[in-house]
Protein backbone atom coordinates (compact mmCIF):
# COMPACT_ATOMS: atom_id res chain seq x y z
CA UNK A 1 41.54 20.92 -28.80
CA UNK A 2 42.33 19.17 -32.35
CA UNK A 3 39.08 19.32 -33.17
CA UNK A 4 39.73 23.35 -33.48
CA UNK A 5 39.81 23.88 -37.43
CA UNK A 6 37.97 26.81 -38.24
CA UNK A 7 36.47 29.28 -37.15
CA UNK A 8 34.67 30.67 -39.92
CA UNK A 9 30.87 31.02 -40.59
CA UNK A 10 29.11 28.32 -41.94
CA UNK A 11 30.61 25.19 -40.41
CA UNK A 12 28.44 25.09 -37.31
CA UNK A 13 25.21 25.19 -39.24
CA UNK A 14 26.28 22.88 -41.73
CA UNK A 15 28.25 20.65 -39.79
CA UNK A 16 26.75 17.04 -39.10
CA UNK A 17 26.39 16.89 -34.81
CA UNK A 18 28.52 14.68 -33.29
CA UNK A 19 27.34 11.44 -32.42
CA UNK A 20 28.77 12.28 -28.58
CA UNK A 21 26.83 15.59 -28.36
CA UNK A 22 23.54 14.55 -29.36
CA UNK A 23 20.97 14.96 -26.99
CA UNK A 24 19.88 11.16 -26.23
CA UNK A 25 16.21 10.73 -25.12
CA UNK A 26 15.66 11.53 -21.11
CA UNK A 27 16.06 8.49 -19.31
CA UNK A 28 12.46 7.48 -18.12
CA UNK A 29 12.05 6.23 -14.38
CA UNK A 30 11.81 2.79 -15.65
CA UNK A 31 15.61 3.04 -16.57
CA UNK A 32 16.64 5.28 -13.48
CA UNK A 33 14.70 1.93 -11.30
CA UNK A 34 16.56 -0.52 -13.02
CA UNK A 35 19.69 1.19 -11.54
CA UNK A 36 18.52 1.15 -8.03
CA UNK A 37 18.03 5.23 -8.15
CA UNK A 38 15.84 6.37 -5.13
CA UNK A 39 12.50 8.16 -6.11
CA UNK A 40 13.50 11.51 -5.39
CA UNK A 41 16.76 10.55 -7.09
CA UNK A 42 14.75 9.56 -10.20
CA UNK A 43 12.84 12.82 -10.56
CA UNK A 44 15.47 15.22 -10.18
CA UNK A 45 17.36 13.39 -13.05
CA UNK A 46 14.80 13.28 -15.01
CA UNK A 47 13.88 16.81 -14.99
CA UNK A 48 17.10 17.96 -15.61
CA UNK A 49 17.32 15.75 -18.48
CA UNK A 50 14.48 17.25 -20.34
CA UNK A 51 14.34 20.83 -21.82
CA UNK A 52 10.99 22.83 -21.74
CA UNK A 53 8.98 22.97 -24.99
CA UNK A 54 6.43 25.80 -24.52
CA UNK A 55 3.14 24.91 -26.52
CA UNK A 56 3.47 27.13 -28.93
CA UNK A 57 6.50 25.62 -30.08
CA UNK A 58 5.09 22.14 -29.82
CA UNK A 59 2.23 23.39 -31.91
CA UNK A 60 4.53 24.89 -34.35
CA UNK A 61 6.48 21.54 -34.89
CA UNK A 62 3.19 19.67 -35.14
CA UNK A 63 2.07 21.74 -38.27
CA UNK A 64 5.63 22.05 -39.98
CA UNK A 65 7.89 19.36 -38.91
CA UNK A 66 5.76 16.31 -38.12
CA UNK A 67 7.93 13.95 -38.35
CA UNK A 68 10.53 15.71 -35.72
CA UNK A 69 10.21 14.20 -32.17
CA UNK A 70 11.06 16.60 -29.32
CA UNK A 71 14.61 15.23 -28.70
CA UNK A 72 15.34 16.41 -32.44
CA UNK A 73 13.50 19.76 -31.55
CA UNK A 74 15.55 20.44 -28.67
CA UNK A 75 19.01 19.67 -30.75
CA UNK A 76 20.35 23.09 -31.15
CA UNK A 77 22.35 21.27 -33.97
CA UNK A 78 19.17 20.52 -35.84
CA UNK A 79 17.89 23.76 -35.35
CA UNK A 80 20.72 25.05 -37.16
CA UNK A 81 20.51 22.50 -40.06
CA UNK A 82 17.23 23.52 -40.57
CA UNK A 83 16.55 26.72 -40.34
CA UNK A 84 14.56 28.96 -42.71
CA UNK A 85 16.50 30.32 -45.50
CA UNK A 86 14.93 30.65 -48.39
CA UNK A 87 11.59 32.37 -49.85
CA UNK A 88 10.20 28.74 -50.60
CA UNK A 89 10.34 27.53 -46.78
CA UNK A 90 9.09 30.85 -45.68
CA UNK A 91 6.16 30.36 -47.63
CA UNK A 92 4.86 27.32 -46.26
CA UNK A 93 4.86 29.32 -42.81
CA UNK A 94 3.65 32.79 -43.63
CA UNK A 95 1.44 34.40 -45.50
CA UNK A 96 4.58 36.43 -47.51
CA UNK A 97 4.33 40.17 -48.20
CA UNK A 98 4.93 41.58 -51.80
CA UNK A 99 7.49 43.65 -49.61
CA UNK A 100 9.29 40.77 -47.99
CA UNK A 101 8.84 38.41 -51.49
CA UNK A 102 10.75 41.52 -53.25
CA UNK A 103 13.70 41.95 -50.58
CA UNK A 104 14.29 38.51 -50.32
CA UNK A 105 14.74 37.97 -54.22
CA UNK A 106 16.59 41.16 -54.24
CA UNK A 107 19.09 40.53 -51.70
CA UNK A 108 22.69 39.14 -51.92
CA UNK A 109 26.05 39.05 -50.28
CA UNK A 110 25.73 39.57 -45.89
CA UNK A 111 23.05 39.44 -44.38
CA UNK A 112 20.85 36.72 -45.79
CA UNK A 113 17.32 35.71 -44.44
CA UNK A 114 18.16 32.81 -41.64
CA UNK A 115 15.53 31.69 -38.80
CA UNK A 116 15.83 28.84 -36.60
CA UNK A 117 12.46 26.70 -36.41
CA UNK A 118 12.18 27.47 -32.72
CA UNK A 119 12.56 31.98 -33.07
CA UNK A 120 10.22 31.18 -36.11
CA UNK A 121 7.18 29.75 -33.90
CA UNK A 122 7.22 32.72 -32.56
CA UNK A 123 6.68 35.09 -35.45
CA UNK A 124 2.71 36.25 -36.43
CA UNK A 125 2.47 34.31 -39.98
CA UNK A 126 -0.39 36.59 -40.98
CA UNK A 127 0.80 40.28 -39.47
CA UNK A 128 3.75 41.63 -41.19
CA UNK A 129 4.10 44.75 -38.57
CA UNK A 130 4.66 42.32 -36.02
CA UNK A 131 7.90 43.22 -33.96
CA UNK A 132 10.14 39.85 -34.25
CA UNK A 133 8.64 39.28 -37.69
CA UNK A 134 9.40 43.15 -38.66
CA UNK A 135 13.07 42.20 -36.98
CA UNK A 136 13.76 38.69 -39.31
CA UNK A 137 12.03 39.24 -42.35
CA UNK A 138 13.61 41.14 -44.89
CA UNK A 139 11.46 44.39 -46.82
CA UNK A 140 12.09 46.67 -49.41
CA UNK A 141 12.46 49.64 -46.83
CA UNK A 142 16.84 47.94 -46.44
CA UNK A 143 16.82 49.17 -49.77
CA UNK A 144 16.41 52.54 -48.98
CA UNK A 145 19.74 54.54 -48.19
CA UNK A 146 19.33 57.36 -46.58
CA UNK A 147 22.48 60.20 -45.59
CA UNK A 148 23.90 59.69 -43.09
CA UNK A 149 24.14 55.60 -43.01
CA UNK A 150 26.97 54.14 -43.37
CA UNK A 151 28.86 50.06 -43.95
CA UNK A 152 30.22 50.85 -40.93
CA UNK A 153 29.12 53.24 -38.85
CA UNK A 154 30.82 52.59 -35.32
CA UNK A 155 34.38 52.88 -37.73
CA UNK A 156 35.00 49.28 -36.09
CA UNK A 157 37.22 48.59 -39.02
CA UNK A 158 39.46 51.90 -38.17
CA UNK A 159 39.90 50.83 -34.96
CA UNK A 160 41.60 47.08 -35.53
CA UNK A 161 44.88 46.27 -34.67
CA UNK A 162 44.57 42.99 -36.90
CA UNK A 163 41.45 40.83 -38.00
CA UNK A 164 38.66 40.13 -35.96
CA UNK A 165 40.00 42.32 -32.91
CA UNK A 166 38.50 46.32 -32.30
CA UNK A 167 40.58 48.53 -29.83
CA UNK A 168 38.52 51.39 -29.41
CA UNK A 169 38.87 51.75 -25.60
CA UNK A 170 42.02 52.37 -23.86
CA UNK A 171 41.36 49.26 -21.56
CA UNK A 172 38.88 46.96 -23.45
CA UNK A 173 38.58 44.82 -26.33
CA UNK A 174 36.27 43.88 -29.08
CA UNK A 175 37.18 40.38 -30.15
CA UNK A 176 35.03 39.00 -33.35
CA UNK A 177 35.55 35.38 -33.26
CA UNK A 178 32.22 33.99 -35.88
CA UNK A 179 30.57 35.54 -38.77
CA UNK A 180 27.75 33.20 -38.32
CA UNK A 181 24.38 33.66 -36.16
CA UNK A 182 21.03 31.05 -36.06
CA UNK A 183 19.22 33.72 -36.41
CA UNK A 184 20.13 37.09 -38.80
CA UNK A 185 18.76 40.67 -37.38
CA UNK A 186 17.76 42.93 -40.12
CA UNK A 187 19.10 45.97 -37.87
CA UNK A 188 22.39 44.16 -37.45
CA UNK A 189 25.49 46.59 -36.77
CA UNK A 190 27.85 44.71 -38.31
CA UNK A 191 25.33 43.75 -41.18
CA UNK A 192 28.44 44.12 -43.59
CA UNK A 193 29.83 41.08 -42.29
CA UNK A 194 27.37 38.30 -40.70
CA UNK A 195 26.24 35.89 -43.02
CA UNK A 196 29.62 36.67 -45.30
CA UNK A 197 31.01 33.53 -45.73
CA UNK A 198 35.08 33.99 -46.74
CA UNK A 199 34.53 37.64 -46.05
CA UNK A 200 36.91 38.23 -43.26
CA UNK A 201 35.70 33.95 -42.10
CA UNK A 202 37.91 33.72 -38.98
CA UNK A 203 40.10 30.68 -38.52
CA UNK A 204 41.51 29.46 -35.61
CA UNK A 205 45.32 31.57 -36.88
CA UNK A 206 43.62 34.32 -37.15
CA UNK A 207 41.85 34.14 -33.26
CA UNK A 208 45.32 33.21 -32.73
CA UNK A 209 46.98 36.38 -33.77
CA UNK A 210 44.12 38.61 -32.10
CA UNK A 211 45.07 36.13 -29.18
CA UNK A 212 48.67 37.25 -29.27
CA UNK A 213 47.82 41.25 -29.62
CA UNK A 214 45.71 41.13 -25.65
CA UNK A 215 48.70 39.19 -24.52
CA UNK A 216 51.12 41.63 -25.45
CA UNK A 217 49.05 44.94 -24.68
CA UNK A 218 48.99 45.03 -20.74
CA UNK A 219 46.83 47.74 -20.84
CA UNK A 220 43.94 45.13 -21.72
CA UNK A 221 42.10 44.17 -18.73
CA UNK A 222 37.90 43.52 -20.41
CA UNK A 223 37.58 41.14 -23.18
CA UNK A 224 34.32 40.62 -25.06
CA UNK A 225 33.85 37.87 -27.07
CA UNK A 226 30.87 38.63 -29.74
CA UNK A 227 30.57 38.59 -33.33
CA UNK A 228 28.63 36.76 -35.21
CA UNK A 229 27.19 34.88 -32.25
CA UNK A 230 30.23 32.91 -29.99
CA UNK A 231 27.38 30.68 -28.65
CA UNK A 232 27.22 29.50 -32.32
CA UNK A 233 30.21 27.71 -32.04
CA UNK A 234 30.41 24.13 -30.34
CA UNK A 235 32.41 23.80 -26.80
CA UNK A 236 35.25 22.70 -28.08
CA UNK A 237 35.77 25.76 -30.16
CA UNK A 238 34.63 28.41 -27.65
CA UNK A 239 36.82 27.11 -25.18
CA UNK A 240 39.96 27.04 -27.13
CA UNK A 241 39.06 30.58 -27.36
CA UNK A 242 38.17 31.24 -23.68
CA UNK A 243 40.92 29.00 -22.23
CA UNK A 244 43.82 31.30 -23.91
CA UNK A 245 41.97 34.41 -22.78
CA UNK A 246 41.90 33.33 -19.28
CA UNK A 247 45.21 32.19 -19.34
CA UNK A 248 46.54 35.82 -20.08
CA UNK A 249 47.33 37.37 -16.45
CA UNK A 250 46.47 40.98 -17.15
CA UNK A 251 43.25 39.81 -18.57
CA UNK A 252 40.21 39.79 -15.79
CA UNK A 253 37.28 40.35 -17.27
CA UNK A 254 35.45 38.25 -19.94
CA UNK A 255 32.03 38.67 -21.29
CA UNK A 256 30.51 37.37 -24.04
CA UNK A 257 27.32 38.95 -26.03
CA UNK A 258 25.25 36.76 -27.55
CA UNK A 259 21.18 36.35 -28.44
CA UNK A 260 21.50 32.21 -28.98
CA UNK A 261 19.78 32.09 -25.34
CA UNK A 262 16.86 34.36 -26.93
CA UNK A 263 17.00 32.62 -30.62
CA UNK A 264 18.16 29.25 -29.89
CA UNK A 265 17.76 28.78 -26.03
CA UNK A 266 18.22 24.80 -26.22
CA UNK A 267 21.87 25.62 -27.19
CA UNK A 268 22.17 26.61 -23.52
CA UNK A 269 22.96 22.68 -22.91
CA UNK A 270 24.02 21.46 -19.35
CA UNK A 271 27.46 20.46 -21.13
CA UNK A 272 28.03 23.87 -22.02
CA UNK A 273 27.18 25.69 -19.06
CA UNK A 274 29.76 23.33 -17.23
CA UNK A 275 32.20 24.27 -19.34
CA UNK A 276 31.69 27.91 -18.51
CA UNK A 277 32.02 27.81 -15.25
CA UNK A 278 35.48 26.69 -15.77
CA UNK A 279 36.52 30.39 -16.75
CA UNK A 280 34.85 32.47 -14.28
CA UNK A 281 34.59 35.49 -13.83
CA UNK A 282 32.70 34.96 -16.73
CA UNK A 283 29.69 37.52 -17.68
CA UNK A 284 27.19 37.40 -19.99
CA UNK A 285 25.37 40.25 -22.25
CA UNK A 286 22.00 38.78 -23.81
CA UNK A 287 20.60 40.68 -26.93
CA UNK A 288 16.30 41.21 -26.27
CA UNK A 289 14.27 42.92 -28.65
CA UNK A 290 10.40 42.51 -27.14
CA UNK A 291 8.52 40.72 -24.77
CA UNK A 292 7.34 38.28 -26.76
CA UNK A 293 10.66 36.45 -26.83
CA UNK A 294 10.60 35.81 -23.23
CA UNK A 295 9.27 32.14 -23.47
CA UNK A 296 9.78 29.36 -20.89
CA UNK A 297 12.48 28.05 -23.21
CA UNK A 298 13.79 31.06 -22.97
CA UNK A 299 13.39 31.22 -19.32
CA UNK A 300 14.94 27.95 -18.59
CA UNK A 301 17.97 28.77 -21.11
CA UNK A 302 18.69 31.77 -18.98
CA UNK A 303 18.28 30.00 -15.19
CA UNK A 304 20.58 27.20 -16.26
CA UNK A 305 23.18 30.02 -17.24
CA UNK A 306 22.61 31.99 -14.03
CA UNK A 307 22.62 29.09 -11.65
CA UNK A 308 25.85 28.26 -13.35
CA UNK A 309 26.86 32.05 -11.60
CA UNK A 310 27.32 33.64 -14.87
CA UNK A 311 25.64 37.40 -14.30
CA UNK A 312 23.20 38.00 -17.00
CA UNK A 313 22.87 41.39 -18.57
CA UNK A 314 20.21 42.42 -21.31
CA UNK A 315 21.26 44.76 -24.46
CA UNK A 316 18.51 45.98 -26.64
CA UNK A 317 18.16 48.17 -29.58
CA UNK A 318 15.38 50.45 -29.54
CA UNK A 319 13.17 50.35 -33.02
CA UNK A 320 10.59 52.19 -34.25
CA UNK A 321 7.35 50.49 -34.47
CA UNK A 322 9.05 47.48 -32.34
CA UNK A 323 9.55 48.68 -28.76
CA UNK A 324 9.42 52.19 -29.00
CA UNK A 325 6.84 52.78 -26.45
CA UNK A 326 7.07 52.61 -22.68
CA UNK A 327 4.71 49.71 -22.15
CA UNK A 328 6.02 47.37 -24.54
CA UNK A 329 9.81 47.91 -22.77
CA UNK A 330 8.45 47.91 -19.15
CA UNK A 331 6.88 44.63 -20.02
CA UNK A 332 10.21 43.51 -21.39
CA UNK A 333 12.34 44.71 -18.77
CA UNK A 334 10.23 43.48 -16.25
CA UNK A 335 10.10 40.00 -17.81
CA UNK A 336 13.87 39.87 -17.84
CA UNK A 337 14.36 40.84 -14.28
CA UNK A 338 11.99 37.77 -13.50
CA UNK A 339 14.11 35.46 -15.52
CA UNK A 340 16.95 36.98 -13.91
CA UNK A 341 18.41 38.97 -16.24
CA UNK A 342 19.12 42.89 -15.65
CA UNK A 343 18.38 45.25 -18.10
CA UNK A 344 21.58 46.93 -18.69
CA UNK A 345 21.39 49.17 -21.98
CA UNK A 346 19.05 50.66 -24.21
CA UNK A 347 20.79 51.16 -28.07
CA UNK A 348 19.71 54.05 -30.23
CA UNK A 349 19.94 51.94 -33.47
CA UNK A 350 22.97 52.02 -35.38
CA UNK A 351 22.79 54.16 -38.67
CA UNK A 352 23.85 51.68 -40.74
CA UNK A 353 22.79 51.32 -44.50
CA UNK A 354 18.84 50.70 -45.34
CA UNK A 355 18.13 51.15 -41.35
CA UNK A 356 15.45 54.52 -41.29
CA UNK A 357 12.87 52.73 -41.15
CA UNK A 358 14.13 51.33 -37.76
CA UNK A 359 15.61 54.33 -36.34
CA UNK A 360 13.63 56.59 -34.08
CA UNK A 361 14.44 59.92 -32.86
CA UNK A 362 16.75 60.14 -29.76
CA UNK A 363 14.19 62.59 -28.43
CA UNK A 364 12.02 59.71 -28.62
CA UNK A 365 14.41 57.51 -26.23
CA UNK A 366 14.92 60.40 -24.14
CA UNK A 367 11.02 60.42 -23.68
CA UNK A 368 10.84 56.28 -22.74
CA UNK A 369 13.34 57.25 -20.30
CA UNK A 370 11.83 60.04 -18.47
CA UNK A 371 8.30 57.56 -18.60
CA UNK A 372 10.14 54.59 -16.74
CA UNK A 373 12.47 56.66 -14.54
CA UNK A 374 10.76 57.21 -11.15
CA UNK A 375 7.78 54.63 -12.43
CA UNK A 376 9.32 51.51 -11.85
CA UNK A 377 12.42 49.64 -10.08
CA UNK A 378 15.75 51.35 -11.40
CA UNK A 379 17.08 47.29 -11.60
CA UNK A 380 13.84 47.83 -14.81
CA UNK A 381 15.59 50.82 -16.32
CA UNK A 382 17.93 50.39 -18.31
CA UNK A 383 21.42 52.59 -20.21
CA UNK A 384 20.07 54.46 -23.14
CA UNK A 385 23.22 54.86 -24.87
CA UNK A 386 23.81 56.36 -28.23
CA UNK A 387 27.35 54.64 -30.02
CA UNK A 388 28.79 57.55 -31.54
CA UNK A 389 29.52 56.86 -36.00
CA UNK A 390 33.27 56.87 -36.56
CA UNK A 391 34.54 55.18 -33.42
CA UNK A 392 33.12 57.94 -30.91
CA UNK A 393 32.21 55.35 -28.17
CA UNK A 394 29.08 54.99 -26.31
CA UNK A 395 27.23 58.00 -25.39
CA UNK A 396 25.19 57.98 -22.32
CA UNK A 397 21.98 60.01 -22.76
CA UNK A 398 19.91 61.27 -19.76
CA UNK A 399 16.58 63.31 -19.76
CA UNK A 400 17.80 66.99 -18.48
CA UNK A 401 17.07 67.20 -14.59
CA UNK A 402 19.08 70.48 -13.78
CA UNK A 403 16.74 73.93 -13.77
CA UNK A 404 19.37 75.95 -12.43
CA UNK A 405 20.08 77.57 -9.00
CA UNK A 406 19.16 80.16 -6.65
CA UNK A 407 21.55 81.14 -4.16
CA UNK A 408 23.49 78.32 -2.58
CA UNK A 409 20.59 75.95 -4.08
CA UNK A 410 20.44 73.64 -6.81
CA UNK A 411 17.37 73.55 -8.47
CA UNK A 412 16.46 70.02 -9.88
CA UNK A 413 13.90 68.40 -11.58
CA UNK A 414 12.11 65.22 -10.60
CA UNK A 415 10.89 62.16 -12.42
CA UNK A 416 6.98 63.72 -11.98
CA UNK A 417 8.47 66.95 -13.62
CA UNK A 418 8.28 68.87 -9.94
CA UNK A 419 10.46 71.25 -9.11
CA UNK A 420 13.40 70.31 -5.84
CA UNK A 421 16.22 72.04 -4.34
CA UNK A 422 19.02 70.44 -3.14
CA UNK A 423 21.65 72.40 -0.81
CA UNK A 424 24.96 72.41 -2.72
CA UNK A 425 26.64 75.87 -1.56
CA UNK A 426 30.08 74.94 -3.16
CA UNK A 427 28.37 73.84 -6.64
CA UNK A 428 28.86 75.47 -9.54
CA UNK A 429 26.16 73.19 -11.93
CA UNK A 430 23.38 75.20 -13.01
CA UNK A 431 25.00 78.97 -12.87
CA UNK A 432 24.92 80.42 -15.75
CA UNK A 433 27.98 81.85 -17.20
CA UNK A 434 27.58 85.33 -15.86
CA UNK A 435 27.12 84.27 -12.78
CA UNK A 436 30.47 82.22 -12.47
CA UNK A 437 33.10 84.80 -11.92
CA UNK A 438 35.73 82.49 -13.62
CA UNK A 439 33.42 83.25 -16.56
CA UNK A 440 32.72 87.07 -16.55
CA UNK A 441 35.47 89.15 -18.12
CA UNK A 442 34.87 92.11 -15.62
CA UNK A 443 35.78 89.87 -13.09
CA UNK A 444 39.20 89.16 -14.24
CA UNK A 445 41.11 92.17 -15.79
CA UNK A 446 43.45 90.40 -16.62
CA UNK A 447 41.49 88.42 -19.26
CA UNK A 448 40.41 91.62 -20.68
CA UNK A 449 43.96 93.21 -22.50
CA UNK A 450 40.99 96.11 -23.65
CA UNK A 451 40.14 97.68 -20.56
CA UNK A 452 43.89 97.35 -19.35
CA UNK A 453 45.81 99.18 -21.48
């Protein structure tokens, strides 16, 4: 673990890889016959050697990085080290807005413009109301503050004990251990920090302190590890982090949230996922937007992290003009469940600053719900959560199926809008007040001082 320095933001992107972790070329069977490998011997290695390149990526590399062989491509390292940050690389790819070319000479301070080569073959370079393009690409509309928003708007900041740890939950824990992502959302929650470099950069004293808080608060049994992006950080640094969680008895649930798998699937590398099996039960929350990330990179990224029995969980925020109509998120949903990865909540977006012209109504996610409930496999319908500003917590929001009741009947309503009754003679949901006695002053005198005197 001496290679543990810092924990801060930039370093991973920045950082030269390591002549050890480089990807080296898949052996060919040549090579794997000189050894005196069987046939089938020689196939199976070789396959799991190589990493899928979908041909839209290949045909992305072709016209922008010629000179990058595929063993380069699938480098997570080099995706890093060259992804698109500036307004000059962005406009050798796409045809730039007046919008985008005015936010991204506007903008300073968090949340800078960053896109990995591979996420950027798979945004429209001519169509700026594309979804992942409307989701990377910075506009004037972030500009726009509207009441309401806020820096921080789940009070995150209220809520920690000491840097980089949130303690909003009697039982669980937030624990912040990178500022950095590959890839920057524009809808970002904690917008205020990724990107920041030196603004609240954690190093390894400080994950050592928010360490020492869940060892000495028993009441801590659920750990997430998020950020930034954890998957950002190389395996020697994430499992300094996840070896001292595990070693804390009370501890027994880990998760970490991440969207590297969706962004940057080649960082899902076979020596990382056997490292994470080492720390079991380990799960795993992976941050979707729209169907068009589900790729066969992004396919294989996710397999090789399931097969290593890591349960796979999606999260995704619901945006206007994005996903925020039932066939784009069926197609989603169902695309994740194939890749084996359960849909698990749906986010109202976060009001933070510059975000209206993200945020639908929650009417309008109440409405998706009621159109998948009942019209596909529950394992395809997701949480739709709201996560209440100031610290509130997660909200779970459900279409209204109680009518009310008649007699010793509950009257409910079904996913097709028809009226059912079940039998529930002890029940009290669905009476209106004056029908509950506990609730009708005539009932109890004694609740009524007027008519007793």
């Amino acid at each position: 673990m001496s290679k543990v320095l810092s924990l801060e933001e930039e370093p991973p992107s920045l950082a030269q890889a390591e002549q050890s972790l480089v990807r080296k070329p898949a052996a060919t069977l040549r090579d794997l016959n000189a050894n005196g490998l069987t046939p089938p011997v020689q196939l199976a290695r070789a396959a799991r050697a190589r990493f899928v390149v979908s041909p839209a990526s290949s045909e992305f590399r072709r016209r922008h990085f010629p000179g990058v062989k595929s063993a380069e491509w699938n480098d997570w390292r080099w995706q890093n080290r060259n992804r698109i940050r500036s307004l000059e690389q962005l406009e050798r790819m796409i045809q730039v807005t007046d919008e985008e070319r005015g936010a991204i000479a506007r903008h300073h301070g968090p949340l800078p413009i960053g896109v990995t080569p591979y996420y950027m073959s798979l945004i429209d370079p001519v169509d700026p109301q594309q979804g992942l393009r409307r989701t990377t690409i910075p506009t004037l509309a972030e500009f726009d503050r509207r009441p309401g928003e806020e820096e921080d708007p789940l009070g995150e900041d209220g809520h920690s004990p000491v840097p980089g740890l949130v303690h909003r939950y009697p039982d669980r824990v937030l624990l912040l251990v990178t500022n950095f992502c590959s890839v920057y959302c524009r809808y970002c929650t904690r917008a205020r920090l990724v990107g920041a470099s030196g603004e609240r950069a954690l190093r390894k004293a400080d994950i050592d302190r928010a360490i020492e808080y869940i060892a000495a608060t028993p009441v801590v049994r659920d750990c997430l590890i998020s950020g930034g992006d954890p998957l950002s950080l190389d395996e020697d640094r994430l499992e300094y982090v996840l070896s001292r969680l595990r070693a804390i008895p009370h501890l027994e649930f880990i998760r970490i949230g991440s969207k590297q798998p969706v962004v940057q699937p080649m960082r899902v590398t076979p020596t990382l996922t056997k490292m994470l099996r080492r720390y079991h039960p380990l799960w795993m929350s992976l941050h979707f937007t729209h169907p068009d990330e589900v790729t066969p990179e992004v396919a294989e990224a996710c397999g090789r992290l399931a097969d290593a029995g890591i349960p796979l969980g999606s999260q995704t925020v619901l945006l206007k003009g994005v996903n925020d109509d039932a066939a784009t998120l069926k197609r989603l949903f169902h695309a994740l469940l194939k890749i084996r990865v359960r849909p698990y909540y749906l986010y109202q977006c976060d009001p933070i600053s510059g975000s209206s012209h993200f945020r639908t109504s929650v009417d309008k996610g109440l409405e998706l719900i009621s159109q998948m409930r009942g019209y596909t496999t529950g394992y395809a319908v997701p949480n739709y959560v709201v996560d209440a500003p100031g610290g509130g917590g997660k909200i779970a929001m459900l279409p209204d199926a109680v009518i009310g009741r008649d007699g010793d009947d509950l009257l409910l309503r079904n996913f097709r809008g028809a009226e059912c009754r079940y039998p529930d003679p002890d029940g009290t949901l669905g009476k209106k007040p004056a029908e509950n006695p506990a609730d009708d002053p005539a009932e109890n005198p004694a609740e009524n001082p007027a008519e007793n005197q």
